[in-house]
N, C-alpha and C. Protein backbone atom coordinates (compact mmCIF):
# COMPACT_ATOMS: atom_id res chain seq x y z
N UNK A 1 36.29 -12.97 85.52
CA UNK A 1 36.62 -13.43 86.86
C UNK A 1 37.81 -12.65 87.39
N UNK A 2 37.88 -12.34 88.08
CA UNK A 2 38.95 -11.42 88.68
C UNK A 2 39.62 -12.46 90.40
N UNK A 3 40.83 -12.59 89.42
CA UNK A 3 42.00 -13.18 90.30
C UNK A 3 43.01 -12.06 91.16
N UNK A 4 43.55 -12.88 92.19
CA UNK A 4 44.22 -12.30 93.14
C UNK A 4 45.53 -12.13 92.46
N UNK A 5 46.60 -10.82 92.71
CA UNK A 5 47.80 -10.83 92.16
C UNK A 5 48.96 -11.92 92.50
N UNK A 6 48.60 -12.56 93.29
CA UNK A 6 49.59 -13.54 93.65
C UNK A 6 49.11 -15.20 94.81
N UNK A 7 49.82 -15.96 94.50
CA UNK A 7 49.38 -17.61 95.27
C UNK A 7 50.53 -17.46 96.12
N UNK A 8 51.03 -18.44 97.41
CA UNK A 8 51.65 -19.00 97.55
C UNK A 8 52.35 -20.52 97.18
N UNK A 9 53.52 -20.27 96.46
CA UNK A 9 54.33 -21.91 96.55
C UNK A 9 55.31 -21.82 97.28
N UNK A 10 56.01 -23.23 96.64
CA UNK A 10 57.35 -23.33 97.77
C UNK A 10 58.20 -23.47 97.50
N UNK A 11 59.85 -22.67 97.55
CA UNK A 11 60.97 -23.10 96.88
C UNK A 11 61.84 -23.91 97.46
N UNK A 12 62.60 -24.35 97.06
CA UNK A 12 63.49 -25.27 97.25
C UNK A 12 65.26 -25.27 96.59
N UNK A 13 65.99 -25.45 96.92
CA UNK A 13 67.70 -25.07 96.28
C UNK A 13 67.30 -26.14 95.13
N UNK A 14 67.80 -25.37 94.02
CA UNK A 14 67.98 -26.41 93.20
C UNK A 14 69.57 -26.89 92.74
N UNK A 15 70.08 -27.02 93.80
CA UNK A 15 71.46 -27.59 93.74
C UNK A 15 71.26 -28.77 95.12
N UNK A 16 70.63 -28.33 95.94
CA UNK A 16 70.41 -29.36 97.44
C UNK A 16 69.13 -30.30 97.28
N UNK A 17 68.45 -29.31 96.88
CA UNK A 17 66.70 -29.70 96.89
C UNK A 17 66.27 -29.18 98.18
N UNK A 18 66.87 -28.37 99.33
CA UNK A 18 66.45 -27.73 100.47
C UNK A 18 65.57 -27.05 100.48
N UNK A 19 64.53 -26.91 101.09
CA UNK A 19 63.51 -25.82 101.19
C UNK A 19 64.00 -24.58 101.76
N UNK A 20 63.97 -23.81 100.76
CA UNK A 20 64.48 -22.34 101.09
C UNK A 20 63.28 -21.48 101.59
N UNK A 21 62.03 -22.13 100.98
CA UNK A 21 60.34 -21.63 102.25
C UNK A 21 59.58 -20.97 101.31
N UNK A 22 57.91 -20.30 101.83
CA UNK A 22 57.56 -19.74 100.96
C UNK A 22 58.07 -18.81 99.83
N UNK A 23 57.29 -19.02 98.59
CA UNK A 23 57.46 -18.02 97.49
C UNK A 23 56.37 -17.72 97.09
N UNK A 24 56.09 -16.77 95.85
CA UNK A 24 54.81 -16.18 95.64
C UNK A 24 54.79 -16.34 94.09
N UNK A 25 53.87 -17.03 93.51
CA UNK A 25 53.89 -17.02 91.99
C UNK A 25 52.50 -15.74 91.71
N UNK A 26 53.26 -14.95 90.73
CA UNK A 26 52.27 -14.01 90.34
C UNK A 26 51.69 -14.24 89.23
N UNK A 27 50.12 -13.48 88.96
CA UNK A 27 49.11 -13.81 88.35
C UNK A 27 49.37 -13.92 86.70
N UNK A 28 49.34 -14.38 85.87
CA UNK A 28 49.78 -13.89 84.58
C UNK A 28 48.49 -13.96 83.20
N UNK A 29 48.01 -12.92 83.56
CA UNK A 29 46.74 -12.48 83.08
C UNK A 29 46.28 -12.82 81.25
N UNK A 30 47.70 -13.08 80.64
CA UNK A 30 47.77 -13.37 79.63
C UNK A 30 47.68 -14.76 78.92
N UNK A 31 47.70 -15.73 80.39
CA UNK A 31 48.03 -17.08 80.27
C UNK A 31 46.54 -17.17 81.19
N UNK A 32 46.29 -16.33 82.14
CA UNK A 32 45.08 -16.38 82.83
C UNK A 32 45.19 -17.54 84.16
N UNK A 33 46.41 -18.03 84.44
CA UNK A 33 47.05 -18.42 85.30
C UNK A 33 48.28 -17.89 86.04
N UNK A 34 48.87 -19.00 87.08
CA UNK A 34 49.84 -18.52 88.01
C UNK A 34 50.92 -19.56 87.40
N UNK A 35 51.82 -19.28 86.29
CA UNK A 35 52.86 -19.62 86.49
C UNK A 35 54.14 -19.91 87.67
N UNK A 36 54.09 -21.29 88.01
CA UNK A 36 55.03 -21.76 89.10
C UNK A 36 56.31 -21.19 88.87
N UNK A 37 56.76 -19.86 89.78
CA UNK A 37 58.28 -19.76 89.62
C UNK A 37 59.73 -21.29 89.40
N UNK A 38 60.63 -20.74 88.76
CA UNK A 38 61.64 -21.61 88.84
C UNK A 38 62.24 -22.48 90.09
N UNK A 39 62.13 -23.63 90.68
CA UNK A 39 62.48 -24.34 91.70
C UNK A 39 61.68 -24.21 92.68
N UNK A 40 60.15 -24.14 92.43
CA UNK A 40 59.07 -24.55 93.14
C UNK A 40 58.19 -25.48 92.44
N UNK A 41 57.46 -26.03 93.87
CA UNK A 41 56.38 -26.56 93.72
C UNK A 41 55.16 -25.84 94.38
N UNK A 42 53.59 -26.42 94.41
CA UNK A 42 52.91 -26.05 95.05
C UNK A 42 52.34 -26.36 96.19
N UNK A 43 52.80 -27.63 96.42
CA UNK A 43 52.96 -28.46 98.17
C UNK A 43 53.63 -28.11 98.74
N UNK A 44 53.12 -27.73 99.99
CA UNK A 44 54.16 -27.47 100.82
C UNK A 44 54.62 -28.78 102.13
N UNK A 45 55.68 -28.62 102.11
CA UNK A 45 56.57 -29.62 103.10
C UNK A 45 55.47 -29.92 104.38
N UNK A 46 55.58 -31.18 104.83
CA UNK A 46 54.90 -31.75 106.01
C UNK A 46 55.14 -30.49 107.38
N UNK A 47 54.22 -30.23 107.92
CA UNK A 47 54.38 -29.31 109.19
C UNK A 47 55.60 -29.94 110.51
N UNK A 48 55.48 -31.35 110.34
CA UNK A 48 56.48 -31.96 111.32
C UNK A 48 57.39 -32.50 110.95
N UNK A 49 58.31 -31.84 111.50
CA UNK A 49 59.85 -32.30 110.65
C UNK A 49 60.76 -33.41 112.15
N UNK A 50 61.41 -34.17 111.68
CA UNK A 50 62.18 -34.95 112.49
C UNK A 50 63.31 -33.99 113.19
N UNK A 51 63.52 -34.68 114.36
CA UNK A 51 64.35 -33.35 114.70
C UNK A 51 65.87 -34.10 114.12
N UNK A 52 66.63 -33.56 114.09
CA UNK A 52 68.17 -33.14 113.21
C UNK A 52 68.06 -33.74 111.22
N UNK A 53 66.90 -33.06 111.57
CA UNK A 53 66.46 -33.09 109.76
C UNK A 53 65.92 -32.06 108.94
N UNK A 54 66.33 -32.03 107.40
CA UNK A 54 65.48 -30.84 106.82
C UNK A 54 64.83 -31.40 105.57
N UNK A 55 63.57 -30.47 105.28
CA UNK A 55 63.19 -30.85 104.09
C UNK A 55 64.00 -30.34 102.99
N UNK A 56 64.05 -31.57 101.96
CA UNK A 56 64.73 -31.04 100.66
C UNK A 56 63.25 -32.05 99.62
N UNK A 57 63.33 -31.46 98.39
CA UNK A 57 62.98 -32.04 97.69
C UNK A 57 63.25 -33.00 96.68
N UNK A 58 62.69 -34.47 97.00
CA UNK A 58 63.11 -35.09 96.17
C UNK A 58 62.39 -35.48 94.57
N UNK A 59 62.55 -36.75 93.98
CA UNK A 59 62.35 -36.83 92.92
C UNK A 59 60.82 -36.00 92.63
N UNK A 60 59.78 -36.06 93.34
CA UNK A 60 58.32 -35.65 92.98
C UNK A 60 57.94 -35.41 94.35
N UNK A 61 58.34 -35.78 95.82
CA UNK A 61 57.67 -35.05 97.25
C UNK A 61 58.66 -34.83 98.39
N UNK A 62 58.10 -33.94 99.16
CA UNK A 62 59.14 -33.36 99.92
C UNK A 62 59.55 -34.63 100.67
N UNK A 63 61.08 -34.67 100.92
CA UNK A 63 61.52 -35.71 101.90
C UNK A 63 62.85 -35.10 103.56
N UNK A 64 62.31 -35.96 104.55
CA UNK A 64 63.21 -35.77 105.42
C UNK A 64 64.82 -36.06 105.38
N UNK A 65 65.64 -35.43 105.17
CA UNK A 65 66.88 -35.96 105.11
C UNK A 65 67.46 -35.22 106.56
N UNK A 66 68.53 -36.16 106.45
CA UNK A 66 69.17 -35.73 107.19
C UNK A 66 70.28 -34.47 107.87
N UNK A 67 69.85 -33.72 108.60
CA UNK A 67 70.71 -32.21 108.55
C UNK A 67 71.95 -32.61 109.52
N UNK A 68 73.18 -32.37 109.57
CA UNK A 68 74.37 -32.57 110.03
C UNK A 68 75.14 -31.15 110.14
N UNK A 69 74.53 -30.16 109.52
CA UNK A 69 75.41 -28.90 108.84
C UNK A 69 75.70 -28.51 110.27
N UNK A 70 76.91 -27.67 110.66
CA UNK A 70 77.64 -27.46 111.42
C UNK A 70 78.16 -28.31 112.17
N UNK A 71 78.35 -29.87 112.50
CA UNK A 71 78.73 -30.70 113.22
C UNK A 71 80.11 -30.99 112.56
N UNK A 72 80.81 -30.88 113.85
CA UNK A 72 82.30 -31.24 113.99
C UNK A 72 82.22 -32.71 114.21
N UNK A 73 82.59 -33.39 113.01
CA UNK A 73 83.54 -34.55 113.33
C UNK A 73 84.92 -34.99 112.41
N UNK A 74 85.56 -35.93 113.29
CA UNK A 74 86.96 -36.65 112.67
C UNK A 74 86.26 -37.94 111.62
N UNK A 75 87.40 -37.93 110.89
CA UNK A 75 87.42 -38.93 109.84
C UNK A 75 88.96 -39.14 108.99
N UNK A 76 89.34 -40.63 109.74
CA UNK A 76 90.78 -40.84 109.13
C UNK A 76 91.86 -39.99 110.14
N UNK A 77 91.81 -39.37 111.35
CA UNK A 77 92.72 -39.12 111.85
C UNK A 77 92.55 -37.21 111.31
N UNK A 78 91.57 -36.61 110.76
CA UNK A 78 91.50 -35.24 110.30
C UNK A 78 89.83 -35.20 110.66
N UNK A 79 89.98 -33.46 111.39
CA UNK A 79 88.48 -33.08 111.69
C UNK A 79 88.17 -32.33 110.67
N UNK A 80 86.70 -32.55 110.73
CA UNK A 80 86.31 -31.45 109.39
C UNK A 80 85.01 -30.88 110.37
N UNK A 81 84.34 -29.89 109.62
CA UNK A 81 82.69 -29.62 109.74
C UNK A 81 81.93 -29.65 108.73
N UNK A 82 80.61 -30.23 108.52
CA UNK A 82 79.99 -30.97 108.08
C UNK A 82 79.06 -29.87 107.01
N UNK A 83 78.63 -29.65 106.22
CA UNK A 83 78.96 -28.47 105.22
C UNK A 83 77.16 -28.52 104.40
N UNK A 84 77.04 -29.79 104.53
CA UNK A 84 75.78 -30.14 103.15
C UNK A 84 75.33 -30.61 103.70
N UNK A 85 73.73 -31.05 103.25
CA UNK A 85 72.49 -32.12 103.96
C UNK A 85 72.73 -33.24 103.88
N UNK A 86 72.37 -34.65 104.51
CA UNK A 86 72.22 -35.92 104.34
C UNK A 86 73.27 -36.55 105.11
N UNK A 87 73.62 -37.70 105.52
CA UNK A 87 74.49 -38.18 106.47
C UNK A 87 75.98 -37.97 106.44
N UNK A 88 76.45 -38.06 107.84
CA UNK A 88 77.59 -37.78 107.97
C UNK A 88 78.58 -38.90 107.06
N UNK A 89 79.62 -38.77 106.86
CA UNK A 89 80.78 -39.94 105.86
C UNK A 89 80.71 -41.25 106.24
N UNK A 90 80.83 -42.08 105.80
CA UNK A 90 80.96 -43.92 106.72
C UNK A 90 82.37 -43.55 107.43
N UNK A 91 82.19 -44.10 108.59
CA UNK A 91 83.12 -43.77 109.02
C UNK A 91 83.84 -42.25 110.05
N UNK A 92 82.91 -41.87 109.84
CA UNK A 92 82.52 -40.44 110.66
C UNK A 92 82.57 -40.79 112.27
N UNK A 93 82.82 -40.34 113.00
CA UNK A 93 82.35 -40.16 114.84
C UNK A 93 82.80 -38.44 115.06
N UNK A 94 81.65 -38.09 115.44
CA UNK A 94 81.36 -37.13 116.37
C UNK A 94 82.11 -36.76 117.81
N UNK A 95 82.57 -37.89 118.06
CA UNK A 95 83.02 -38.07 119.55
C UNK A 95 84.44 -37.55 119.68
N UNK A 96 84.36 -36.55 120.94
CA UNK A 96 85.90 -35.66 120.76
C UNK A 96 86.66 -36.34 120.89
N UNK A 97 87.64 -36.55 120.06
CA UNK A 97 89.37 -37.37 120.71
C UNK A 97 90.20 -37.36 121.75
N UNK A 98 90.15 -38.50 121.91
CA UNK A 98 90.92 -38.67 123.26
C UNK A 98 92.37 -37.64 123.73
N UNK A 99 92.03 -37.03 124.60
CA UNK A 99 93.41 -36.20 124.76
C UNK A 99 94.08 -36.56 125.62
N UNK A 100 95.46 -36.88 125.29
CA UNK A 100 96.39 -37.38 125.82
C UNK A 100 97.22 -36.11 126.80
N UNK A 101 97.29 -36.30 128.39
CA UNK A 101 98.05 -35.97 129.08
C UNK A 101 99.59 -35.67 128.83
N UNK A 102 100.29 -34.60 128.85
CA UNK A 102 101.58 -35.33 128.64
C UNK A 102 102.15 -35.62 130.14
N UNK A 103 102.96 -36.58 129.92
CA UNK A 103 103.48 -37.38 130.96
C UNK A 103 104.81 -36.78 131.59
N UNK A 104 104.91 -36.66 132.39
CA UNK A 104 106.26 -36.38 132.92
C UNK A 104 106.79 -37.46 132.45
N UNK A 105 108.73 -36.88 132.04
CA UNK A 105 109.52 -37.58 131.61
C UNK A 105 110.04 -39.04 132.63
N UNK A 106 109.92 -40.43 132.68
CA UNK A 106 110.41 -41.32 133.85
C UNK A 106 111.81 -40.65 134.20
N UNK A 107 112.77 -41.32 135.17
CA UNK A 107 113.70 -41.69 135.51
C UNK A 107 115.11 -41.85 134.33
N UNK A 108 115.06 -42.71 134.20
CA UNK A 108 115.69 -43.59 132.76
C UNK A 108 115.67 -42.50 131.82
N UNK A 109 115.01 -41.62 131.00
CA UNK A 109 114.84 -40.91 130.13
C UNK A 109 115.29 -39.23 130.55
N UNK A 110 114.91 -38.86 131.62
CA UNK A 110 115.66 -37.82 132.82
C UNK A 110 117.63 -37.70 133.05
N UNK A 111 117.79 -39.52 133.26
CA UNK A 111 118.83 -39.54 133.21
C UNK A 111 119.85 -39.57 131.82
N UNK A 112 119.27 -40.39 130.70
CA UNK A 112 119.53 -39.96 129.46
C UNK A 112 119.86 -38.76 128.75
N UNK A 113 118.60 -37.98 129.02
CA UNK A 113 118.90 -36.52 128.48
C UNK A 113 119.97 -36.12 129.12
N UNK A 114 120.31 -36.10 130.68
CA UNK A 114 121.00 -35.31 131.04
C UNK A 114 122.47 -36.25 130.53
N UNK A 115 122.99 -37.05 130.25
CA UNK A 115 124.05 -37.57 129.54
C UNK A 115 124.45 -37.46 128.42
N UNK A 116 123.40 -37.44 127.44
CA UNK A 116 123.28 -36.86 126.32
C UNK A 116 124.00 -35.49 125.92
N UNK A 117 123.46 -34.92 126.74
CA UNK A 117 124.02 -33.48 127.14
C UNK A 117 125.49 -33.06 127.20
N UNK A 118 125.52 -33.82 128.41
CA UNK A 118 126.90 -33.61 129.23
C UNK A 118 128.19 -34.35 128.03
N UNK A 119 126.96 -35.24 126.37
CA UNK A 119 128.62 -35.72 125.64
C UNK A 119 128.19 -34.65 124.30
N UNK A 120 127.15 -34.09 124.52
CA UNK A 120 127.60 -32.84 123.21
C UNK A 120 127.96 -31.48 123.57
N UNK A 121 128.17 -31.17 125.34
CA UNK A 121 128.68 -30.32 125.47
C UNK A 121 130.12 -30.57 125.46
N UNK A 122 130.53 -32.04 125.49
CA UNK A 122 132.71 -32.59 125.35
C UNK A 122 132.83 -32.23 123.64
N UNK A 123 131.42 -32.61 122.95
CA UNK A 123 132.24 -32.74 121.51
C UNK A 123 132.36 -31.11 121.17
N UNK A 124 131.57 -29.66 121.72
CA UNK A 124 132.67 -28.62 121.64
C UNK A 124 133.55 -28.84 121.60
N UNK A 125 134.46 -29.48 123.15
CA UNK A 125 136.15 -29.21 123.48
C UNK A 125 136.71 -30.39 122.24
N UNK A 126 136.48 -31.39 121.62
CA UNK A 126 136.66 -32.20 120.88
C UNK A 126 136.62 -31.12 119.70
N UNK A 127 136.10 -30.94 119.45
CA UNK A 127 135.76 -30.07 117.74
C UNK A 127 137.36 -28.93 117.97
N UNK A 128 137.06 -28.07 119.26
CA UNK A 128 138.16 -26.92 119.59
C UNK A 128 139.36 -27.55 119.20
N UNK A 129 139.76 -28.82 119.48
CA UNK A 129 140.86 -29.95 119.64
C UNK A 129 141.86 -29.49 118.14
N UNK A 130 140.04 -30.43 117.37
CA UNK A 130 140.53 -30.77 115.96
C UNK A 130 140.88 -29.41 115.34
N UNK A 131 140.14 -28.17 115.19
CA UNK A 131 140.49 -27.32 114.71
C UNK A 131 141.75 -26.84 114.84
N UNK A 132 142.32 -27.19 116.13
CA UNK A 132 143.60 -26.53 116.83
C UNK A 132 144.74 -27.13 116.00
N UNK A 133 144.66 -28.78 115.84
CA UNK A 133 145.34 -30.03 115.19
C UNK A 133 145.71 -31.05 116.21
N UNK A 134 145.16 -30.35 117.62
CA UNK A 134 146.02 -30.81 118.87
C UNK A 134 145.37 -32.25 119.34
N UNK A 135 146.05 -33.15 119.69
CA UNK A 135 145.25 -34.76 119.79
C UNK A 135 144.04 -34.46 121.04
N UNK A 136 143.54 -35.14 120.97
CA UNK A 136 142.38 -34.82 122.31
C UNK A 136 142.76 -35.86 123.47
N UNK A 137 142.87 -35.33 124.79
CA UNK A 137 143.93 -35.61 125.82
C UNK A 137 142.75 -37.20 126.36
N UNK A 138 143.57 -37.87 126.75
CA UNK A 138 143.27 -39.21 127.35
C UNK A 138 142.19 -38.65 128.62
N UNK A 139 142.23 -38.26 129.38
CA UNK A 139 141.27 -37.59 130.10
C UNK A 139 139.71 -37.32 129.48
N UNK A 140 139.97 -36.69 128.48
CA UNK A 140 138.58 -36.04 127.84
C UNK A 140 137.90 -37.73 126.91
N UNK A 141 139.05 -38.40 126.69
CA UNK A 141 138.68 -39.65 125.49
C UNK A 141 138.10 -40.98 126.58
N UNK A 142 138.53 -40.96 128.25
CA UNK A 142 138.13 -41.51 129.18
C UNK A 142 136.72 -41.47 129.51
N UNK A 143 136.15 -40.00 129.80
CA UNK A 143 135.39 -39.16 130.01
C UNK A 143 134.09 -39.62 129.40
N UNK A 144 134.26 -39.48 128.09
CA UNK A 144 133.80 -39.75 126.95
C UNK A 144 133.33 -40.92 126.91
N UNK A 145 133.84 -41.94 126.68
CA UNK A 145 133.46 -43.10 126.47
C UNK A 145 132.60 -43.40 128.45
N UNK A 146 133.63 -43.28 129.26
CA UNK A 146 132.35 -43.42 131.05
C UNK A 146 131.30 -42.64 130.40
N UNK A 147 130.45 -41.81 129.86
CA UNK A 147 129.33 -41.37 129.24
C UNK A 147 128.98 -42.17 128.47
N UNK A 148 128.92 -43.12 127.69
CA UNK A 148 128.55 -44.45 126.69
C UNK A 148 128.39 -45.22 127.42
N UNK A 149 129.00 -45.45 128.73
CA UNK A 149 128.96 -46.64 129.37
C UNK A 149 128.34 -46.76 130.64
N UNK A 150 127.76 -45.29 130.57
CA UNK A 150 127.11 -45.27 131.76
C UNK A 150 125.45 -46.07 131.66
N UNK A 151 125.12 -46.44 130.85
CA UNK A 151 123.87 -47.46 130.65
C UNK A 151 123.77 -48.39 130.73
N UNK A 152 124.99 -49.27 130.75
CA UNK A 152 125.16 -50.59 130.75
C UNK A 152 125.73 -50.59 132.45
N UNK A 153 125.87 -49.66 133.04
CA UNK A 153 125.69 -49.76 135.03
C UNK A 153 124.74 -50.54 135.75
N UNK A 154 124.87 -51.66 136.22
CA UNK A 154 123.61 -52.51 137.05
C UNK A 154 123.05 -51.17 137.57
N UNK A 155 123.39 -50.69 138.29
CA UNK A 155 122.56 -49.11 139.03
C UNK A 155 121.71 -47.88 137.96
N UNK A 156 122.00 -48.42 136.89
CA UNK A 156 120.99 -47.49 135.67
C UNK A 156 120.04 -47.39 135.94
N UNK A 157 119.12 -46.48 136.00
CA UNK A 157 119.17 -45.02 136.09
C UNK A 157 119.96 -44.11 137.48
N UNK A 158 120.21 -44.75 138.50
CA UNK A 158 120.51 -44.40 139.42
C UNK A 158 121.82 -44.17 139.41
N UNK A 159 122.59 -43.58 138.76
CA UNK A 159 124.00 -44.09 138.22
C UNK A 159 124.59 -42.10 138.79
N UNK A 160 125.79 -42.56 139.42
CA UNK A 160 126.80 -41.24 139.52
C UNK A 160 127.84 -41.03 138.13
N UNK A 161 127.33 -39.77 137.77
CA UNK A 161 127.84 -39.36 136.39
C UNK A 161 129.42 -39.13 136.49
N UNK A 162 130.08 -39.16 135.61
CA UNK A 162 131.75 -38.89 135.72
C UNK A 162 132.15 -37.99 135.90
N UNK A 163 132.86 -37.28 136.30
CA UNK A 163 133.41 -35.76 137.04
C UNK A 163 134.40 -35.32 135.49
N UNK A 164 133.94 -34.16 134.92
CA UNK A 164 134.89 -33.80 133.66
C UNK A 164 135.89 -33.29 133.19
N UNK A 165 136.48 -33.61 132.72
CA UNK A 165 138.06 -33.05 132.84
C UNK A 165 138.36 -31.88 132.95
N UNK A 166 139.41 -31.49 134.02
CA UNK A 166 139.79 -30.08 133.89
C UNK A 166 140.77 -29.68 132.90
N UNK A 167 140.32 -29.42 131.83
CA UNK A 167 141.16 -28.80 130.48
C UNK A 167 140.46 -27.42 130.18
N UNK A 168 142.65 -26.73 129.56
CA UNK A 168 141.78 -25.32 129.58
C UNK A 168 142.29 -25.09 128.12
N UNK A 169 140.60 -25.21 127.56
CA UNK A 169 140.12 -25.02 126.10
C UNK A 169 139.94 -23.32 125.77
């Protein structure tokens, strides 16, 4: 009887069970059969596949699982992309994260910074003081503290800042 040099089967990952697609088992004239290459079978996968699914093989017939591979999603506050067959993590969403606007700074916080400011640019002349040994003048220690106290003003945020001492540092 004279056989053909080769059949078609079907491979599959044998780390996934994915159908990697046709293969060809060749004739083996000595056995007088077609030895099934390594990580095939001879069925081939259903013609209609679900859509966001792939065939892999399971225990004994091809099955639909689920394909996810390239999908971006978060999980726990960290995004990943989705790497292997079968469902995404419990706990998984797809859905892009909310992006937060940034807000212009209010009033209140406008006026803060700029006070803030105006008492670590005194603690220079304060620091110049100490290095010198020289006491730091009632003016600058006035100054100083109207900057602490400018928050506790019924008129806060709306508040006129203190005029700064003329000292020559």
């Amino acid at each position: 009887m004279n056989k053909g040099p080769h059949v078609v089967c079907h491979g599959y990952n044998p780390a996934t069970g994915e159908y990697t697609g046709p293969s060809l088992a060749f004739y083996s004239p000595n056995e007088d059969t077609y030895p099934l290459p390594a990580n095939a079978v001879w069925e081939a996968p259903p013609y209609t596949l679900p859509a966001g699914a792939a065939w892999a093989m399971g225990a004994t017939t091809w099955e639909a699982v689920e394909d996810h591979r390239g999908t971006a999603y978060s999980l726990d506050g960290k995004l990943y992309v989705m790497d292997a067959l079968g469902p995404l993590p419990a706990g998984a969403t797809t859905t892009e994260p909310a992006v937060t606007t940034p807000t212009q700074p209010t009033s209140e916080e406008r006026t803060r910074t700029h006070r803030d400011a105006l008492l670590a640019a005194s603690d220079v002349w304060v620091l110049r003081l100490y290095e010198r040994g020289e006491p730091v003048p009632e003016a600058l220690v006035k100054y100083r503290q109207d900057l602490r106290d400018i928050t506790s003003d019924p008129r806060w945020p709306d508040v006129p800042f203190p005029t700064a001492p003329d000292l020559d540092l």
